[in-house]
PDB file of N, CA and C in Angstrom:
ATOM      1  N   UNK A   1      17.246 -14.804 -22.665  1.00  0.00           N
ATOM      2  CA  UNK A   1      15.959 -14.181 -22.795  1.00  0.00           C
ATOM      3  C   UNK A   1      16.108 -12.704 -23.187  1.00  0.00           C
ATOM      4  N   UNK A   2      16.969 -12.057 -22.501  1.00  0.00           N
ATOM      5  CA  UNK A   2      17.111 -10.931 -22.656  1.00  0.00           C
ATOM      6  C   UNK A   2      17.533 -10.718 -24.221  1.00  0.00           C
ATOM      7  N   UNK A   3      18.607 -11.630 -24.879  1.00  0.00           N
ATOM      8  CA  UNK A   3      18.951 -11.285 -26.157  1.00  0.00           C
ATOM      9  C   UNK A   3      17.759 -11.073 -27.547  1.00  0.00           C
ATOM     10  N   UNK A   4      17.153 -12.616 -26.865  1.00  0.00           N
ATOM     11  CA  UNK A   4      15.154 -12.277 -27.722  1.00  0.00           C
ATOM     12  C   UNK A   4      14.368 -11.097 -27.085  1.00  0.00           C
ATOM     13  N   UNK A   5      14.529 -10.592 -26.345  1.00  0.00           N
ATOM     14  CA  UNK A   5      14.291  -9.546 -26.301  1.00  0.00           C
ATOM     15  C   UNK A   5      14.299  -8.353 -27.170  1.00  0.00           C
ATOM     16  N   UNK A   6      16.199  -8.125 -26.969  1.00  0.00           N
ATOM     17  CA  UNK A   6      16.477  -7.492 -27.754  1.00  0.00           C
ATOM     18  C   UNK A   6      16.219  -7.352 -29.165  1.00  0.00           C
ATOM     19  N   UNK A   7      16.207  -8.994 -29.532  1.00  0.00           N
ATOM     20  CA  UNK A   7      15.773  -8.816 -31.185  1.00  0.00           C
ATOM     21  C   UNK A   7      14.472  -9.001 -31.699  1.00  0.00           C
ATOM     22  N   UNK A   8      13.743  -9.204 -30.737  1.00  0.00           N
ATOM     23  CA  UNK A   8      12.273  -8.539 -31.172  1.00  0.00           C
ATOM     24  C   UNK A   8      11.878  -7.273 -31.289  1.00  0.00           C
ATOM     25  N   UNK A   9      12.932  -6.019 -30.409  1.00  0.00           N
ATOM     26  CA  UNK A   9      13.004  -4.465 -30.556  1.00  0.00           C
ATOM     27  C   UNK A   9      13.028  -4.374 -31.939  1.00  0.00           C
ATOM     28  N   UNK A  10      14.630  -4.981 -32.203  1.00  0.00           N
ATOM     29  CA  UNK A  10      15.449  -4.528 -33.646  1.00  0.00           C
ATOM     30  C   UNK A  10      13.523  -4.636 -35.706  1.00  0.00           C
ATOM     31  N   UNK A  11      13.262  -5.919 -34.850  1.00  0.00           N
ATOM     32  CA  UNK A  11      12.294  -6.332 -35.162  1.00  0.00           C
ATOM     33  C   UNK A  11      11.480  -5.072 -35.441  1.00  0.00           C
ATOM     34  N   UNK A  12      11.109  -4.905 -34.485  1.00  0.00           N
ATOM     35  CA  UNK A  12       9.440  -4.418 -33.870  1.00  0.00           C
ATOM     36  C   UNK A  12       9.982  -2.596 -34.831  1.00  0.00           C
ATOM     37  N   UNK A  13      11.394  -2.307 -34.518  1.00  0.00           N
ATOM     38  CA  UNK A  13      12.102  -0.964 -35.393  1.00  0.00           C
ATOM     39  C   UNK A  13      11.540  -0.857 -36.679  1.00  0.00           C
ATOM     40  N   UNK A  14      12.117  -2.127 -37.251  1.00  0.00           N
ATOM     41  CA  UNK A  14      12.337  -2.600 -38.378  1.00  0.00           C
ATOM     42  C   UNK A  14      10.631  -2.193 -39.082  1.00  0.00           C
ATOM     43  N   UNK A  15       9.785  -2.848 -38.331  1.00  0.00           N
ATOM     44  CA  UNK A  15       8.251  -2.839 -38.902  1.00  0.00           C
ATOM     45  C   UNK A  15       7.763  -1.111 -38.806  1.00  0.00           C
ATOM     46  N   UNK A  16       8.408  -0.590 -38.080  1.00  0.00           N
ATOM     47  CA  UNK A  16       7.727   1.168 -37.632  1.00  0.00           C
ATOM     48  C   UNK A  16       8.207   1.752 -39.106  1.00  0.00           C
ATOM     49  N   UNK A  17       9.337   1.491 -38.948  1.00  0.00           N
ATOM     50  CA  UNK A  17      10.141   1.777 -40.202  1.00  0.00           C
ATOM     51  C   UNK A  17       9.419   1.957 -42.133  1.00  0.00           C
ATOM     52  N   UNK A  18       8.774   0.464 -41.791  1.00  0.00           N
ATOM     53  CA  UNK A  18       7.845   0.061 -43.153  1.00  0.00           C
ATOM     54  C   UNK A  18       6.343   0.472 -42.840  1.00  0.00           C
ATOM     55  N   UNK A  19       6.044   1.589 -42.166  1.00  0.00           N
ATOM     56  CA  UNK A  19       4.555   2.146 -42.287  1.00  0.00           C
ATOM     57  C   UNK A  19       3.242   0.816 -41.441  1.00  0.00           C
ATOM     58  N   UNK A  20       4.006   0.097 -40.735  1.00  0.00           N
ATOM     59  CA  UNK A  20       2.985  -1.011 -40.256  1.00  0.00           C
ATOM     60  C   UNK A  20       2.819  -0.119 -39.055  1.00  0.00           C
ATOM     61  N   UNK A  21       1.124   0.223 -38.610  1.00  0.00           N
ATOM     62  CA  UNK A  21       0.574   0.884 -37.543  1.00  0.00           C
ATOM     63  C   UNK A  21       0.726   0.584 -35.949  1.00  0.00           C
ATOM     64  N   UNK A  22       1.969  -0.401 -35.673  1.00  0.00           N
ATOM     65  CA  UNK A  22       1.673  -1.038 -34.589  1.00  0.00           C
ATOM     66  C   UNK A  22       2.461  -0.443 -33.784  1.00  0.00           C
ATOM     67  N   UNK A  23       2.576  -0.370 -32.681  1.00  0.00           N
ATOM     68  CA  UNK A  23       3.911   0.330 -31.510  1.00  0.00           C
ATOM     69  C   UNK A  23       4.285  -0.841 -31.048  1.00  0.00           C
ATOM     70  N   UNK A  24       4.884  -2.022 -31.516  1.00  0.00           N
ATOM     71  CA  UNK A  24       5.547  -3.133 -31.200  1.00  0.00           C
ATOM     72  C   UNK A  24       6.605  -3.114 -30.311  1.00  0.00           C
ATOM     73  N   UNK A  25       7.724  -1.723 -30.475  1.00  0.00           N
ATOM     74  CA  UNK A  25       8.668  -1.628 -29.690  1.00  0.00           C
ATOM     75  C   UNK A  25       8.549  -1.161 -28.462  1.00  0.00           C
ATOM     76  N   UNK A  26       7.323  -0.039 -28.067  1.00  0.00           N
ATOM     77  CA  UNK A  26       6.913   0.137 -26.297  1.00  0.00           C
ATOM     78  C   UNK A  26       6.322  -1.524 -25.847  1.00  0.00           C
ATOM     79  N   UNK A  27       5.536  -2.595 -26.795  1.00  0.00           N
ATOM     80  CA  UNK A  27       5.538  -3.931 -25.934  1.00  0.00           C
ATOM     81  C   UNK A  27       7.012  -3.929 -25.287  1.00  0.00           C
ATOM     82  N   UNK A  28       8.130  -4.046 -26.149  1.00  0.00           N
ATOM     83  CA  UNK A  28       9.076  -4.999 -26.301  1.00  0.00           C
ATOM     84  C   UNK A  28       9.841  -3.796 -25.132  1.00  0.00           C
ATOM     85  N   UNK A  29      10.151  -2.683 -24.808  1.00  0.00           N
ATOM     86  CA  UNK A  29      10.599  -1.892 -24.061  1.00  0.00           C
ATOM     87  C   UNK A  29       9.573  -2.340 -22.329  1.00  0.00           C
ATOM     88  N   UNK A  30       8.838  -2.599 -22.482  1.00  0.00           N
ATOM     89  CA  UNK A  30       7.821  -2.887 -21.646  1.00  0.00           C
ATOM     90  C   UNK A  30       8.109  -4.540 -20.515  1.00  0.00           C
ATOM     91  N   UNK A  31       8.428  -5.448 -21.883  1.00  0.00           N
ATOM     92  CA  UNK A  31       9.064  -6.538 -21.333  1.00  0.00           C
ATOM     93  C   UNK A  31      10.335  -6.096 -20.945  1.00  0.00           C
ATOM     94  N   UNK A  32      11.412  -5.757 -21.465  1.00  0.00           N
ATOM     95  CA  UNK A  32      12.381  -6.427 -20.948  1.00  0.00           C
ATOM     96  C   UNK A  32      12.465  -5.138 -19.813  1.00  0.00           C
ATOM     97  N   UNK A  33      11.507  -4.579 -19.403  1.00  0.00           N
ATOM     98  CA  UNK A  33      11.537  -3.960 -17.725  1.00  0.00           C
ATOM     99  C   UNK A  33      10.925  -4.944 -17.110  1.00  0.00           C
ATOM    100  N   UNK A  34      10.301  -5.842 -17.149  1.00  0.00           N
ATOM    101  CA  UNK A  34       9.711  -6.994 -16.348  1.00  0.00           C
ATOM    102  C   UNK A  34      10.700  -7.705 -16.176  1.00  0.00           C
ATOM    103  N   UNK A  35      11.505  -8.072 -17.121  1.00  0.00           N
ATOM    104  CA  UNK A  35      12.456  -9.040 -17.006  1.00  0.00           C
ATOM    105  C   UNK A  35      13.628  -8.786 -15.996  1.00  0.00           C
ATOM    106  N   UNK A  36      13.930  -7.791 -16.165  1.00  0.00           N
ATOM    107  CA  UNK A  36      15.138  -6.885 -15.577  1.00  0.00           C
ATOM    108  C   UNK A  36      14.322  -7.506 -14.043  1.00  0.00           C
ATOM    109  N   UNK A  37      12.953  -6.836 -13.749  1.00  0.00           N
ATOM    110  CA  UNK A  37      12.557  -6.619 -12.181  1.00  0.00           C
ATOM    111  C   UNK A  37      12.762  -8.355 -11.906  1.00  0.00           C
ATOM    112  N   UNK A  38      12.215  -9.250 -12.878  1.00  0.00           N
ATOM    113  CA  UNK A  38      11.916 -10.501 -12.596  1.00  0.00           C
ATOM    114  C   UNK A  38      13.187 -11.223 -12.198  1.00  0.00           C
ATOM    115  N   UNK A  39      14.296 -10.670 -12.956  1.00  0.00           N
ATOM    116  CA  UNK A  39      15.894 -11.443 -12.339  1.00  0.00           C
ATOM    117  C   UNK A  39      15.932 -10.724 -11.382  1.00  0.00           C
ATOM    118  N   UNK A  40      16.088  -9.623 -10.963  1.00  0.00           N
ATOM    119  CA  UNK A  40      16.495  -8.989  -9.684  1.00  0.00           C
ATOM    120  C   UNK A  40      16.158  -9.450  -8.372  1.00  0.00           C
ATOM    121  N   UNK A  41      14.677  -9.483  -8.721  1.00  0.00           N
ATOM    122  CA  UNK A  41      13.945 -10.111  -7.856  1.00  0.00           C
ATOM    123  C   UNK A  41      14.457 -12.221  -7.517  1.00  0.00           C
ATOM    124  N   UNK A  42      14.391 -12.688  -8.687  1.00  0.00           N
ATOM    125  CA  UNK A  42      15.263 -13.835  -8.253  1.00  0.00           C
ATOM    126  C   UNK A  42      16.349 -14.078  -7.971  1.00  0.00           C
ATOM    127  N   UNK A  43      17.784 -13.296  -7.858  1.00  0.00           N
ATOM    128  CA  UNK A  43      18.775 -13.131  -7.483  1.00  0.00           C
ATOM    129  C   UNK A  43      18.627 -13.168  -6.193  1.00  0.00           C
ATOM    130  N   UNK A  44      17.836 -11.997  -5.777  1.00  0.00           N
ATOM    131  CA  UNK A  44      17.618 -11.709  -4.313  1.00  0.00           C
ATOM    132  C   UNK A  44      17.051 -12.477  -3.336  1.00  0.00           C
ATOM    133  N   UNK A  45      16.392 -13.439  -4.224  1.00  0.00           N
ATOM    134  CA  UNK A  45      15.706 -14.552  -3.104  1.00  0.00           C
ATOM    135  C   UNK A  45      16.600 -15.260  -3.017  1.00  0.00           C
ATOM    136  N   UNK A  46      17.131 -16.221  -3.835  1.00  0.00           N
ATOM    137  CA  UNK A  46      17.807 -16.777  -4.438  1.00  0.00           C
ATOM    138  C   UNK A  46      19.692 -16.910  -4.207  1.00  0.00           C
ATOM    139  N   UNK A  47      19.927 -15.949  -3.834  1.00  0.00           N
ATOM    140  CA  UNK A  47      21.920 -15.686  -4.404  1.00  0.00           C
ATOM    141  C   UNK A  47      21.916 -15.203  -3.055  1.00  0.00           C
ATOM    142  N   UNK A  48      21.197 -13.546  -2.604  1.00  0.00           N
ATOM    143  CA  UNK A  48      21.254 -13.008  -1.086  1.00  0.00           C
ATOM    144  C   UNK A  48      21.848 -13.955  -0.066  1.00  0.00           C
ATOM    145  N   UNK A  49      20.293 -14.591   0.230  1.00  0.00           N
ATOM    146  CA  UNK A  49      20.481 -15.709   1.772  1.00  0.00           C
ATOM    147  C   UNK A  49      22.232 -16.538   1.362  1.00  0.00           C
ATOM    148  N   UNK A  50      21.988 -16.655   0.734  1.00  0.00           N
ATOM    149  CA  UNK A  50      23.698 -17.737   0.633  1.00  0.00           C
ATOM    150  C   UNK A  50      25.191 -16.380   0.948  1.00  0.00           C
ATOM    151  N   UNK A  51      24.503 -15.406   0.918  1.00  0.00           N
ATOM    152  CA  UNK A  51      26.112 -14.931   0.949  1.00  0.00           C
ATOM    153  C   UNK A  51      25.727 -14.315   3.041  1.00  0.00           C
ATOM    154  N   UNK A  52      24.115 -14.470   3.458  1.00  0.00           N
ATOM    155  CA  UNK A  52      24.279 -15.007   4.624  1.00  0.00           C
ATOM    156  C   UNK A  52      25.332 -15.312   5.531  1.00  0.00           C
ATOM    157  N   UNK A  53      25.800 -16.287   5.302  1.00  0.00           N
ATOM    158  CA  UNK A  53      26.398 -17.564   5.770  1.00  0.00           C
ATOM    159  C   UNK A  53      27.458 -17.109   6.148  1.00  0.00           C
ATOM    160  N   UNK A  54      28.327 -15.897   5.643  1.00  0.00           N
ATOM    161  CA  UNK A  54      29.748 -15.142   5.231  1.00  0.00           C
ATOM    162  C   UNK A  54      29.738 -14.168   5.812  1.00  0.00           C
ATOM    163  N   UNK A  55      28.489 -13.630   6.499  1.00  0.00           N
ATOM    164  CA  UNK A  55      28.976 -12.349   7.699  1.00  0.00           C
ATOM    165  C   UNK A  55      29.563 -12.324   8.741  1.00  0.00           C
ATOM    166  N   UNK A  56      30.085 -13.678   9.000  1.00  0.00           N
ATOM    167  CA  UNK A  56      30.343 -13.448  10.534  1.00  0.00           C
ATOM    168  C   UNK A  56      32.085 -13.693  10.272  1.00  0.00           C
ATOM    169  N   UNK A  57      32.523 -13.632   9.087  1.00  0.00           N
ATOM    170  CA  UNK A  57      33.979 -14.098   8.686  1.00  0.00           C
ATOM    171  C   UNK A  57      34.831 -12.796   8.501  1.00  0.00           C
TER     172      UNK A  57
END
């Protein structure tokens, strides 16, 4: 996900570049900070509790 990410930036560059009026790349800077929070956040639910199990070793 993160890599489509990335190449919707390169993208979104690409169009600023050719005079198209849009700020495509603050969307695309915009997502992949959601994304970032959205794995973090599932790691932590997710990966955390299991390493649980390993404190008392």
């Amino acid at each position: 996900m993160m890599t489509d990410i990335r190449n919707l930036q390169e993208f979104s560059l690409y169009i600023q570049k050719n005079d198209v009026k849009f700020d495509l790349f603050s969307v695309t800077k915009e997502m992949e900070k959601k994304v970032s929070v959205f794995t973090l956040m599932f790691l932590a639910k997710h990966i955390y509790p299991s390493f649980m199990y390993f404190k008392f070793i």
